[in-house]
C-alpha atoms as a PDB file:
ATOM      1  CA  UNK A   1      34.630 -18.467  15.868  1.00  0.00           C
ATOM      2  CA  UNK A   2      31.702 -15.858  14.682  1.00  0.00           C
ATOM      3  CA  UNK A   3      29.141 -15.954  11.993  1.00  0.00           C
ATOM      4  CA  UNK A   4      31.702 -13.772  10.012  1.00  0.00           C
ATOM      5  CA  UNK A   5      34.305 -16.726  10.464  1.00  0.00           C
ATOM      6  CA  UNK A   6      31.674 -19.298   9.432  1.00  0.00           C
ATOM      7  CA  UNK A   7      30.942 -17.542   6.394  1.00  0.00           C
ATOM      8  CA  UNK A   8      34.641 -17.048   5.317  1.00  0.00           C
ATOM      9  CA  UNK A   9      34.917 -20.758   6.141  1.00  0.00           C
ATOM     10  CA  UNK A  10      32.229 -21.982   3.454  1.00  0.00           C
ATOM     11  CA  UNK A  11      33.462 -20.233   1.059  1.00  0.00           C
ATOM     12  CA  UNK A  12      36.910 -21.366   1.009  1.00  0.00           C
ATOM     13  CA  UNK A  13      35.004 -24.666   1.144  1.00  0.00           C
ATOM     14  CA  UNK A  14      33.426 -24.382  -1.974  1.00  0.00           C
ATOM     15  CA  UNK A  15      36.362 -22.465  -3.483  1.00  0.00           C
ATOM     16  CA  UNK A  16      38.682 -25.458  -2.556  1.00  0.00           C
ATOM     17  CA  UNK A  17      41.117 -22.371  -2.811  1.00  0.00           C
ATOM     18  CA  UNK A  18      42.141 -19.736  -0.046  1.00  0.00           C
ATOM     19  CA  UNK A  19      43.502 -17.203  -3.040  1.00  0.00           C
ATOM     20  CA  UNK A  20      40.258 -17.627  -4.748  1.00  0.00           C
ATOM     21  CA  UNK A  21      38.312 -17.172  -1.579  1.00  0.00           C
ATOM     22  CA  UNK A  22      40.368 -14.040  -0.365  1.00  0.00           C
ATOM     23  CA  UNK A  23      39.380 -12.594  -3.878  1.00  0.00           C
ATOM     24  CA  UNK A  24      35.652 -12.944  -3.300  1.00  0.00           C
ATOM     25  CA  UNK A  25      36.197 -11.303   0.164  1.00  0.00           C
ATOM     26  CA  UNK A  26      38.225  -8.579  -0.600  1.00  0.00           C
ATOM     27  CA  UNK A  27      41.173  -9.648   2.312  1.00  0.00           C
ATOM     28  CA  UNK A  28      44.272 -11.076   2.042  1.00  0.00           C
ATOM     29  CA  UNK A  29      45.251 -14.600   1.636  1.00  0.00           C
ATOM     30  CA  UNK A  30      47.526 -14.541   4.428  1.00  0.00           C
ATOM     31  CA  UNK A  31      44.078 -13.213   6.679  1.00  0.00           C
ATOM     32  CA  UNK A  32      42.044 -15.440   5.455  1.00  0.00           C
ATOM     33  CA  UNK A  33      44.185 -18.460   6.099  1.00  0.00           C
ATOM     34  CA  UNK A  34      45.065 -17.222   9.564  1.00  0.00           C
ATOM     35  CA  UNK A  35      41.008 -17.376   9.826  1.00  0.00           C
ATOM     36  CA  UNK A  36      40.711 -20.513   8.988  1.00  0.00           C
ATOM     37  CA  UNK A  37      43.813 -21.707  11.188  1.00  0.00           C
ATOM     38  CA  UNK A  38      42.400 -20.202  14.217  1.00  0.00           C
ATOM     39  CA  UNK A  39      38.805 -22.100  13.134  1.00  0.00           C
ATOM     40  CA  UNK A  40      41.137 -25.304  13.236  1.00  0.00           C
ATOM     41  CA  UNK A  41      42.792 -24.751  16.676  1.00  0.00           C
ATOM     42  CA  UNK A  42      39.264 -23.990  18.157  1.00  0.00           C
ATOM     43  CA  UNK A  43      37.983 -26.902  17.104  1.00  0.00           C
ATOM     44  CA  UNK A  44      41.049 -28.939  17.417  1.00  0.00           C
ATOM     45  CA  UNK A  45      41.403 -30.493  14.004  1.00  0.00           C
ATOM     46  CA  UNK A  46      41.914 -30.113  10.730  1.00  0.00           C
ATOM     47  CA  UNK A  47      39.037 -29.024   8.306  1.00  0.00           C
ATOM     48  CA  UNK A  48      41.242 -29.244   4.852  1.00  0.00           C
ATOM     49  CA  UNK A  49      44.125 -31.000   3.721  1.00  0.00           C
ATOM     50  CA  UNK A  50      46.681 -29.118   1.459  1.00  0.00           C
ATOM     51  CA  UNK A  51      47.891 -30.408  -1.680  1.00  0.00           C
ATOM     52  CA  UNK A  52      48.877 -29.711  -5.171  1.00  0.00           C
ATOM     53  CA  UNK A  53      45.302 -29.146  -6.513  1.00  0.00           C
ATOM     54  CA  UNK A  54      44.005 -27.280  -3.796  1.00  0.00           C
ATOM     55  CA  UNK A  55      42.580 -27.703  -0.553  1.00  0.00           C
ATOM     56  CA  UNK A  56      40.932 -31.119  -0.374  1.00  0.00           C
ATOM     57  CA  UNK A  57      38.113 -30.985   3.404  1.00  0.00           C
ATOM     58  CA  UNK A  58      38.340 -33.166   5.823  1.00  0.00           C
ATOM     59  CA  UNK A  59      35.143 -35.290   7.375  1.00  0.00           C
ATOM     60  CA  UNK A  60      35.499 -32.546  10.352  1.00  0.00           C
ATOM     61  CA  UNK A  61      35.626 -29.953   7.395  1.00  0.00           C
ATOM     62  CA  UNK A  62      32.358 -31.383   5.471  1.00  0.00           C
ATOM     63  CA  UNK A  63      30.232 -31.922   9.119  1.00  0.00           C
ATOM     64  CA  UNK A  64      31.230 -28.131   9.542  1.00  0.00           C
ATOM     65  CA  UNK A  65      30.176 -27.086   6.198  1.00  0.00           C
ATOM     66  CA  UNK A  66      27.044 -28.739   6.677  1.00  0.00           C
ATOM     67  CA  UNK A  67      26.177 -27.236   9.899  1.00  0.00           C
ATOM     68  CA  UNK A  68      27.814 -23.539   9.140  1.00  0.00           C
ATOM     69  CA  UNK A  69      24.909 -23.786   6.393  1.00  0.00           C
ATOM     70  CA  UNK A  70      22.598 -24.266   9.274  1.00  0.00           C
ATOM     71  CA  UNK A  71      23.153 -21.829  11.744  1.00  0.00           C
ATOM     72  CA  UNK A  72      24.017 -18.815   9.038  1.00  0.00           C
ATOM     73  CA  UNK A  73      20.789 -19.816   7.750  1.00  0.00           C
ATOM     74  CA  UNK A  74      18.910 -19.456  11.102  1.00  0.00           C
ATOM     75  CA  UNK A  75      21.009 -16.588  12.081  1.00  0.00           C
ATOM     76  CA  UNK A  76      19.889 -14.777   8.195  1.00  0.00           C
ATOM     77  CA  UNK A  77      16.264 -15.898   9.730  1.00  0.00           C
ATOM     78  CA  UNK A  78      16.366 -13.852  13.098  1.00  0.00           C
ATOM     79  CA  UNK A  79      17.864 -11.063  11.664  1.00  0.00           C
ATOM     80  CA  UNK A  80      14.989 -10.858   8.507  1.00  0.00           C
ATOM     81  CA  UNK A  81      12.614 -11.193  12.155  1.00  0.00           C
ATOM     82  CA  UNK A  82      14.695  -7.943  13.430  1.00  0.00           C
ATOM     83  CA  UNK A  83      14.306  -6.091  10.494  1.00  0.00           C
ATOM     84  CA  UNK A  84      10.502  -6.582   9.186  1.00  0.00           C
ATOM     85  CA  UNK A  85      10.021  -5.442  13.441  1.00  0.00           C
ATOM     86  CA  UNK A  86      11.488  -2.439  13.063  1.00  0.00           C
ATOM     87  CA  UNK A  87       9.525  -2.211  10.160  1.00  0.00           C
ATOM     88  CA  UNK A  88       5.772  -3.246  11.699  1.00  0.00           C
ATOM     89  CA  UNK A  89       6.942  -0.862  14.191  1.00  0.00           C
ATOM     90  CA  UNK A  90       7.339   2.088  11.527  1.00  0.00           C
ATOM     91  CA  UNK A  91       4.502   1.374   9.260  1.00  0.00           C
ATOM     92  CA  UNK A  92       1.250   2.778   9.825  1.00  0.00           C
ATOM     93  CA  UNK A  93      -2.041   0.473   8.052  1.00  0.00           C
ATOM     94  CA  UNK A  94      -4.948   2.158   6.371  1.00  0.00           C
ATOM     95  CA  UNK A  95      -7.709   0.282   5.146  1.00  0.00           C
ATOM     96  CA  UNK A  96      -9.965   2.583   3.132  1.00  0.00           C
ATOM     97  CA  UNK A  97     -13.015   2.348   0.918  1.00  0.00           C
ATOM     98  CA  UNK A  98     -13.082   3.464  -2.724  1.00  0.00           C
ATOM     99  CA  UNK A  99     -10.577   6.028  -4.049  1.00  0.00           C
ATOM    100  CA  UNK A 100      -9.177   7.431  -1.788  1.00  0.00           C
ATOM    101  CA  UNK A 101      -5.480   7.365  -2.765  1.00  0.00           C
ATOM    102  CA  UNK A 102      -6.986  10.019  -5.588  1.00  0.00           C
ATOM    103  CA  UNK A 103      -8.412  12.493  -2.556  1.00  0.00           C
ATOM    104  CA  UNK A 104      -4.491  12.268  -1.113  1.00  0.00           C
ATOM    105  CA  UNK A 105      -2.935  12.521  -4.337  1.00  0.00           C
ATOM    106  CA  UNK A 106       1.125  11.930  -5.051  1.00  0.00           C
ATOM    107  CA  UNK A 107       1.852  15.563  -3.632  1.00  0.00           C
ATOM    108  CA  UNK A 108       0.533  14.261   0.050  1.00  0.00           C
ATOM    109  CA  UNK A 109       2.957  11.362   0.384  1.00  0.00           C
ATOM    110  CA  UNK A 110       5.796  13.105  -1.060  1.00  0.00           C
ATOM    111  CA  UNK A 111       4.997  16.088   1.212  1.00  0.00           C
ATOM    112  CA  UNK A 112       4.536  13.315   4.509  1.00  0.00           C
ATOM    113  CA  UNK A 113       7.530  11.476   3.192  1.00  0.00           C
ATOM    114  CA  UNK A 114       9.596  14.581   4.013  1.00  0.00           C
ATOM    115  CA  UNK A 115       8.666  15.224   6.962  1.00  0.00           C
ATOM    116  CA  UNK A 116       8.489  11.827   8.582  1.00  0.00           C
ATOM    117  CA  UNK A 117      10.565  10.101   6.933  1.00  0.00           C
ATOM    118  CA  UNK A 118      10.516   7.183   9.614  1.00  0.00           C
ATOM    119  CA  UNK A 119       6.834   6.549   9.062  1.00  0.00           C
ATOM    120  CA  UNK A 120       5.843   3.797   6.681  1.00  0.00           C
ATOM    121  CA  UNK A 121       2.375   4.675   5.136  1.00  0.00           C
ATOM    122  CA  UNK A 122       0.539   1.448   4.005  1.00  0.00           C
ATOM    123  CA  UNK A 123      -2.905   2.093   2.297  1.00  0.00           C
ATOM    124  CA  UNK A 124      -4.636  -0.623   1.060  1.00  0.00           C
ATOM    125  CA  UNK A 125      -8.223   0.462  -0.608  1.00  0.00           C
ATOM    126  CA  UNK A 126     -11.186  -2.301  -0.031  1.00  0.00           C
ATOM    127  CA  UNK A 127     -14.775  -2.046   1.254  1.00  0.00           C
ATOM    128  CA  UNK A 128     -16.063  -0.150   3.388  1.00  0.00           C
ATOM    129  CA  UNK A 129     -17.063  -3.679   5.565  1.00  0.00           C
ATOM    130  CA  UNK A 130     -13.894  -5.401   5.141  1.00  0.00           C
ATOM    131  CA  UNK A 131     -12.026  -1.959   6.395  1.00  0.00           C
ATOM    132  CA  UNK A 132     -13.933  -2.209   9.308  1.00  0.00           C
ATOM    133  CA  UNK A 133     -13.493  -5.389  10.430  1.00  0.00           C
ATOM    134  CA  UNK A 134      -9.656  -5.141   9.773  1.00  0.00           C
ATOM    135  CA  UNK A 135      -9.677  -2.399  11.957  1.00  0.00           C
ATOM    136  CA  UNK A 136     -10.993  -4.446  14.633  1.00  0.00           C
ATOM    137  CA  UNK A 137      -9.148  -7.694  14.458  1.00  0.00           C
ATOM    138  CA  UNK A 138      -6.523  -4.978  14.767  1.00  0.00           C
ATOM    139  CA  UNK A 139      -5.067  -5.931  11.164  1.00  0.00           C
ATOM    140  CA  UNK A 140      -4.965  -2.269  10.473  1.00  0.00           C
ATOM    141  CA  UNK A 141      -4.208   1.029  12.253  1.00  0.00           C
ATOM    142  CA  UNK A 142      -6.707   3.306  10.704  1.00  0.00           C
ATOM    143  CA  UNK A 143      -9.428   2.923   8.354  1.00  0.00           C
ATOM    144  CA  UNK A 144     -11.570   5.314   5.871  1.00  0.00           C
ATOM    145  CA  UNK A 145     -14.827   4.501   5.852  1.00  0.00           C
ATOM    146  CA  UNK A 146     -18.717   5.724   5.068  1.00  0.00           C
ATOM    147  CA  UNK A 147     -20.319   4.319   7.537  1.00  0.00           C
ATOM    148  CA  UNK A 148     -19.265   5.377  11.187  1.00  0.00           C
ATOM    149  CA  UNK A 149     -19.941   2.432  13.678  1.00  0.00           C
ATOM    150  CA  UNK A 150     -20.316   2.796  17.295  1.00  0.00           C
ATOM    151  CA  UNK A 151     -17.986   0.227  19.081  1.00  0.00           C
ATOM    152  CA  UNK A 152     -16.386   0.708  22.866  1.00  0.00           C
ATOM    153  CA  UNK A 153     -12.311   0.160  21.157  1.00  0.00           C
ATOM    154  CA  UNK A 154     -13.004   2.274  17.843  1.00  0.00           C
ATOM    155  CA  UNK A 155     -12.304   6.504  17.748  1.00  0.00           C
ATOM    156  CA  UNK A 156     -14.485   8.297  14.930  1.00  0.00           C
ATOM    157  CA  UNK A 157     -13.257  11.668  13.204  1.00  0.00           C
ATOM    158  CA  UNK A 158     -15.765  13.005  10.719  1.00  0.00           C
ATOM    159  CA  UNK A 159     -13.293  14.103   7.573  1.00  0.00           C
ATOM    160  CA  UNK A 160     -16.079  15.286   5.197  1.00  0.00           C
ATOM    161  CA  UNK A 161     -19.082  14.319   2.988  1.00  0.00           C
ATOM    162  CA  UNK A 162     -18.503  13.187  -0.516  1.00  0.00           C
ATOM    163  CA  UNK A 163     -20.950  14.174  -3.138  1.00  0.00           C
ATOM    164  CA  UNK A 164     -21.386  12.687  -6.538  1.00  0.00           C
ATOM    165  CA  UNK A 165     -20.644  14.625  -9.238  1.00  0.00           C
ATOM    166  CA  UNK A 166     -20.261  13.802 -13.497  1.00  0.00           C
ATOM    167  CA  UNK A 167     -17.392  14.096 -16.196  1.00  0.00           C
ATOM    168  CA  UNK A 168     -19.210  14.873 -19.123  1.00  0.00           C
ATOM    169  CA  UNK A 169     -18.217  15.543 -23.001  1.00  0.00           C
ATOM    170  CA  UNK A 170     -18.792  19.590 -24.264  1.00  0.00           C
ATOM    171  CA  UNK A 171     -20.678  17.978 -26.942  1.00  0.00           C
ATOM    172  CA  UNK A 172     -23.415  16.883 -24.798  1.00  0.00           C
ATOM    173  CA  UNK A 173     -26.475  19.274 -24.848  1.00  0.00           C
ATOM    174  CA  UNK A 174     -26.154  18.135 -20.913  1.00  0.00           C
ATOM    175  CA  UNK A 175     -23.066  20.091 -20.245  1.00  0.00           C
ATOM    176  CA  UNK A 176     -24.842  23.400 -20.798  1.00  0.00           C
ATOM    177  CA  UNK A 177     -26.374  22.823 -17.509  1.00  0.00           C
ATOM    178  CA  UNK A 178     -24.674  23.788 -14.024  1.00  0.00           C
ATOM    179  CA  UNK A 179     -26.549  21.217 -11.846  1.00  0.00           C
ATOM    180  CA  UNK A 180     -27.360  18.010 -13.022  1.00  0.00           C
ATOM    181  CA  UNK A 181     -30.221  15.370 -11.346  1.00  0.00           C
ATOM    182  CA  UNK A 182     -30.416  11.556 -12.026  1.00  0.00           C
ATOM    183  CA  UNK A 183     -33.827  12.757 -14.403  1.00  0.00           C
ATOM    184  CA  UNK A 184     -31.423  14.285 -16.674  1.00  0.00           C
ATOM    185  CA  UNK A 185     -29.561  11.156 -17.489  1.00  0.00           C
ATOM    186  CA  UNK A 186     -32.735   8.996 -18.950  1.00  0.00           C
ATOM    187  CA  UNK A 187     -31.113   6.863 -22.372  1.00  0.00           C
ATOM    188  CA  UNK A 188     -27.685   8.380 -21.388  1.00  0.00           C
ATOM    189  CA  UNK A 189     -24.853   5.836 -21.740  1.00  0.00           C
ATOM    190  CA  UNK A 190     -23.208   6.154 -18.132  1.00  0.00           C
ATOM    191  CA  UNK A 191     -19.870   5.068 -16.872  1.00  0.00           C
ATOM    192  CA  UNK A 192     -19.588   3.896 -13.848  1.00  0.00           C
ATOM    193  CA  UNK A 193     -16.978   2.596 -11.213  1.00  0.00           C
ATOM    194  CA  UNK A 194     -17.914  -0.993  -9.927  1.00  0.00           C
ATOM    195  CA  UNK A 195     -16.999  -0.801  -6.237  1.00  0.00           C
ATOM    196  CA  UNK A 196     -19.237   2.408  -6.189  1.00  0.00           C
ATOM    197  CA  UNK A 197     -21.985   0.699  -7.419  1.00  0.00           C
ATOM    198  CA  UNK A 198     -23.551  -0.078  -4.308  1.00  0.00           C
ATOM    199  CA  UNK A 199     -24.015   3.514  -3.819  1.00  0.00           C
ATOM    200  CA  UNK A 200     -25.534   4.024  -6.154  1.00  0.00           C
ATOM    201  CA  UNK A 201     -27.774   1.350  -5.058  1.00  0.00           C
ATOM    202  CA  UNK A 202     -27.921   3.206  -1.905  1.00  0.00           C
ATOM    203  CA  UNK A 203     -28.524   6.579  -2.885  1.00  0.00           C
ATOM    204  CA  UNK A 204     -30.539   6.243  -5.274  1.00  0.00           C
ATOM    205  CA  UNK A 205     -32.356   3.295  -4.760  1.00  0.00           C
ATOM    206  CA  UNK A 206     -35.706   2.615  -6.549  1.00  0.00           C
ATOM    207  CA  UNK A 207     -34.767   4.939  -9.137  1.00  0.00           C
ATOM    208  CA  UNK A 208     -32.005   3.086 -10.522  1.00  0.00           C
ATOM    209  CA  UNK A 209     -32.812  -0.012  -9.983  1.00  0.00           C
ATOM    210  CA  UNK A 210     -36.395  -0.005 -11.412  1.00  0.00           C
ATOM    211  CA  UNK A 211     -36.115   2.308 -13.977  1.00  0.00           C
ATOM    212  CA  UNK A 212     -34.725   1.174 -17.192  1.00  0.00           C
ATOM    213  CA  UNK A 213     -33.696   4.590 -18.659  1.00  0.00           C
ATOM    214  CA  UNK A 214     -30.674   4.527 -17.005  1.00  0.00           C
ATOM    215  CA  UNK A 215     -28.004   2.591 -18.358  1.00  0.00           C
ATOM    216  CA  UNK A 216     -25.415   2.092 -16.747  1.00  0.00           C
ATOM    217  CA  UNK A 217     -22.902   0.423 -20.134  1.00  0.00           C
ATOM    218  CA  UNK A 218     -19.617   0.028 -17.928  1.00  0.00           C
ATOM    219  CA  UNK A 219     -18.299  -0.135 -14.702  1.00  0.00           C
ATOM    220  CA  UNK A 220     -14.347   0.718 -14.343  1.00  0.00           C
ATOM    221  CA  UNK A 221     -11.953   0.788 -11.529  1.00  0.00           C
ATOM    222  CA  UNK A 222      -9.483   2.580 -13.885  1.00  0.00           C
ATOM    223  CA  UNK A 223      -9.804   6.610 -13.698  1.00  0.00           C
ATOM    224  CA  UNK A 224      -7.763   7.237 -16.831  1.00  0.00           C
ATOM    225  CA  UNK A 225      -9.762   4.736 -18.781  1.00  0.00           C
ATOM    226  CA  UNK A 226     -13.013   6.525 -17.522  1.00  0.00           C
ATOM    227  CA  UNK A 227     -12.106  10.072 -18.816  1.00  0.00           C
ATOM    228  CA  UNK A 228     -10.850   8.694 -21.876  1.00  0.00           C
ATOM    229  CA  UNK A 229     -14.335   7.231 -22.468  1.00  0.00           C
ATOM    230  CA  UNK A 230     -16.264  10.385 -21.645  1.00  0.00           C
ATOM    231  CA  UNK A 231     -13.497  12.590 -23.792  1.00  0.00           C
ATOM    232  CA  UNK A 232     -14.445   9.753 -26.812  1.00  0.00           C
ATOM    233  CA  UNK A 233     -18.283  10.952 -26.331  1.00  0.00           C
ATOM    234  CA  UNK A 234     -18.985   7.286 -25.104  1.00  0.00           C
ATOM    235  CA  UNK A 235     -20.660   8.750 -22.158  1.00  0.00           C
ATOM    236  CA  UNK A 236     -21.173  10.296 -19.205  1.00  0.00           C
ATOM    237  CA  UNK A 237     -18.892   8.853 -15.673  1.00  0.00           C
ATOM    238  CA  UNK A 238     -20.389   9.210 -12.435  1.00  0.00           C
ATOM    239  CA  UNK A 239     -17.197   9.849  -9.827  1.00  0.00           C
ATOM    240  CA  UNK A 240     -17.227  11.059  -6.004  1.00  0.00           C
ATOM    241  CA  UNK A 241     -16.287  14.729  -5.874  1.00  0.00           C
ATOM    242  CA  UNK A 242     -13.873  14.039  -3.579  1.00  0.00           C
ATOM    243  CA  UNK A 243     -12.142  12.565  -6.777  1.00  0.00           C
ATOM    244  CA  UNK A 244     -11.815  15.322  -8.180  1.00  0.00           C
ATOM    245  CA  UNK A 245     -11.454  18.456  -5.629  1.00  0.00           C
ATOM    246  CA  UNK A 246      -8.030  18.916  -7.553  1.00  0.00           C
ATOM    247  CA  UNK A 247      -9.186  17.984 -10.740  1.00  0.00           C
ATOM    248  CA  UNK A 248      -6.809  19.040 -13.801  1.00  0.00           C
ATOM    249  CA  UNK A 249      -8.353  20.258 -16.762  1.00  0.00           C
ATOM    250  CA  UNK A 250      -9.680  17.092 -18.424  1.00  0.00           C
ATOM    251  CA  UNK A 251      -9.900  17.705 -22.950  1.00  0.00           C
ATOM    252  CA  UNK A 252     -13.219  18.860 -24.076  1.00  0.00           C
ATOM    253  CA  UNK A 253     -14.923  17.906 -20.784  1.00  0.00           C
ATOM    254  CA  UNK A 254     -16.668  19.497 -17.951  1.00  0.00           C
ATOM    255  CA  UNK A 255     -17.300  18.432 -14.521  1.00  0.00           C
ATOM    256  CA  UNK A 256     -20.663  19.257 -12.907  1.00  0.00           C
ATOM    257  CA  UNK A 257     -22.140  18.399  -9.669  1.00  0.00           C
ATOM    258  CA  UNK A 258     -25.134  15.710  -8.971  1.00  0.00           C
ATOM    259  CA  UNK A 259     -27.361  17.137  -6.724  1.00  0.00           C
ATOM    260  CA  UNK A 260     -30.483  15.614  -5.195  1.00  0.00           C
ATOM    261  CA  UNK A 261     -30.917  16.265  -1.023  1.00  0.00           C
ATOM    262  CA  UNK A 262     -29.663  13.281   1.227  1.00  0.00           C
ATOM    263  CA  UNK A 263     -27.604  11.820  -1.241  1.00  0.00           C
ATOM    264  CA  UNK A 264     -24.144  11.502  -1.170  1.00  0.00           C
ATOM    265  CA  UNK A 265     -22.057   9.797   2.225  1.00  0.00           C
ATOM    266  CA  UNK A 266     -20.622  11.107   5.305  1.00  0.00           C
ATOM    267  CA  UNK A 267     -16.826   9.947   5.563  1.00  0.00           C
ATOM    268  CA  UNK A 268     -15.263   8.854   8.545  1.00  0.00           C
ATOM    269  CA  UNK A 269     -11.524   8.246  10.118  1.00  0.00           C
ATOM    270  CA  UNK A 270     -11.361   5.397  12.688  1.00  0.00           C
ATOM    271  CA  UNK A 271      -8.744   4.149  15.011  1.00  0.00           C
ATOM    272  CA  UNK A 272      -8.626   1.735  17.414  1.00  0.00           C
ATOM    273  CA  UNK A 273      -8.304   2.482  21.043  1.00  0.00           C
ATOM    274  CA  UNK A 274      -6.165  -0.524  22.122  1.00  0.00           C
ATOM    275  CA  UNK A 275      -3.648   0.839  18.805  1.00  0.00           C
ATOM    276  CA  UNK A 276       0.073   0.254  19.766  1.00  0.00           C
ATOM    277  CA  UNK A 277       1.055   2.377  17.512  1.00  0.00           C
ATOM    278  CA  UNK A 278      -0.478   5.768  18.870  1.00  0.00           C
ATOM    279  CA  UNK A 279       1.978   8.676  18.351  1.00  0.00           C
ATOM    280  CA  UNK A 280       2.249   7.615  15.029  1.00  0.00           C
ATOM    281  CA  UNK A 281      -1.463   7.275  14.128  1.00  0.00           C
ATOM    282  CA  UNK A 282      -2.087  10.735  15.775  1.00  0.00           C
ATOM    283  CA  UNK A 283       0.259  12.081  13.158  1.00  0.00           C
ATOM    284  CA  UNK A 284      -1.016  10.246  10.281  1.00  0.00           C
ATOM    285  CA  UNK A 285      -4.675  11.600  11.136  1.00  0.00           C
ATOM    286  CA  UNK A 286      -3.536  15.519  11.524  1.00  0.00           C
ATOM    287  CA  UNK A 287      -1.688  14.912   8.267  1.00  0.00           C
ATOM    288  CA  UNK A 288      -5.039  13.334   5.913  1.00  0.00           C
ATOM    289  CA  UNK A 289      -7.512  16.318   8.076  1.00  0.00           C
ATOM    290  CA  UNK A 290      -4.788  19.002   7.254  1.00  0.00           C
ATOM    291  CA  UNK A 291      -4.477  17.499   3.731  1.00  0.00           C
ATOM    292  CA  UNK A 292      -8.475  17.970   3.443  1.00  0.00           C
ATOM    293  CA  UNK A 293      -8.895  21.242   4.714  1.00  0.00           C
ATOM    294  CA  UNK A 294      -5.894  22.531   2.834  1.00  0.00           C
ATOM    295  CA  UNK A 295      -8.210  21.174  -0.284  1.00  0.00           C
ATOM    296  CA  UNK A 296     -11.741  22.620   0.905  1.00  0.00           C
ATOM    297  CA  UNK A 297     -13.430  19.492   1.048  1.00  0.00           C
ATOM    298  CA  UNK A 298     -16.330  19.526   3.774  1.00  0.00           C
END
């Protein structure tokens, strides 16, 4: 008797009919009933009785239906442990701070996708903190972050510095201007994205926060929502240039660069050095720097 057996078994059980059953199963009654025979010599007794109206089971036949449930269950179980093994083993975790699924773009993971197709990229975007200590409790492979930290099990690669930079309507006077500085944008409406509004915070510090003239009217997560806005003449969003590097040609908008010195953030790669997954880390890590030169982001 084998889990195939068992499985033959209940359904002739709740069939009540070997015809019906070798239908479902795509075999022959006559196979199917020498199954179930041999089930009844192994266990020395009879699991149905045969009459008019079908097969009718046994008490034998009802405590083996009972525990067949069981052990096909647990048997399911260990294989669904097999499986979602092989697949820990394929996938490679990145935690990464804001956005960065728009730096990579679709074109990256179709591109990896191709070439290693038995690598399982899972990026999850969250905070810069919460990246970190993922990495660390070694719920993660990788992580993107701003701020580099200097711990014995974590390796840094520098990937490039992000700059802010604005989407702005044609039909603000502000868009005749090539560089733009936080000055410009006293009683502009600007749109902003809320998990980057810490740094702005950073960045810019006193300016924002105790100067009045700026305000800020939204905050979105939602990049398509944020163009339409500026397109509308609603006002100006603030983005990361690394948003943008491949930027498509947004209606009746330009983008220009925000420019003041020491603002902006350096961006780091980190990987644990007690990883088991190293070969494959190594190639996700050439593949995002290769993706980033290819782009001229630095």
């Amino acid at each position: 008797m084998n889990q195939t057996h068992l499985s033959y078994f209940i359904l002739v059980y709740k069939y009540k009919n070997i015809s019906k059953a070798a239908d479902e199963i795509h075999i022959s009654r006559q196979a199917l009933s020498k199954i179930i025979n041999s089930i009844e010599r192994e266990m020395d007794a009879r699991l149905f009785n045969r009459t008019q109206d079908g097969l009718v089971p046994t008490d034998i036949g009802n405590d083996l239906y009972h525990h067949a449930e069981i052990i096909l269950h647990e048997f399911e179980a260990i294989q669904n442990i097999n499986y979602l093994e092989k697949l820990r083993k394929k996938e490679v975790t990145i935690y990464a701070f804001d956005a960065i699924i728009e730096l990579l773009t679709a074109d990256f993971f179709v591109q990896f996708s191709s070439k290693y197709p038995d690598i399982i990229l899972n990026i999850q975007e969250t905070t810069d903190e919460d990246a970190k200590t993922r990495l660390i409790l070694n719920q993660c492979d990788l992580a993107i972050v701003t701020d580099a930290i200097d711990l014995s099990n974590v390796n840094k690669t520098f990937l490039f510095h992000a700059q802010y930079s604005v989407i702005i309507n044609k039909d603000n006077p502000l868009s005749q201007k090539k560089i733009l500085k936080l000055e410009d944008f006293n009683s502009q409406k600007l749109i902003g994205k809320s998990s980057e509004l810490k740094y702005y915070c950073r960045d810019v510090n006193k300016k924002i926060n105790n100067n009045n003239s700026y305000n800020f009217v939204i905050e979105l997560n939602n990049t398509h929502i944020r163009e339409e806005l500026v397109k509308k003449n609603f006002g100006i969003a603030l983005v990361w240039d690394y948003t943008i590097i491949d930027q498509r040609t947004i209606d009746n908008c330009v983008i220009r660069p925000l420019y003041n010195e020491g603002w902006g953030t350096d961006v780091f790669l980190l990987e644990s050095k007690t990883s088991g997954k190293k070969e494959n880390c190594e190639i996700v890590k050439k593949a995002i720097i290769n993706w980033i030169l290819s782009h001229s982001i630095d």
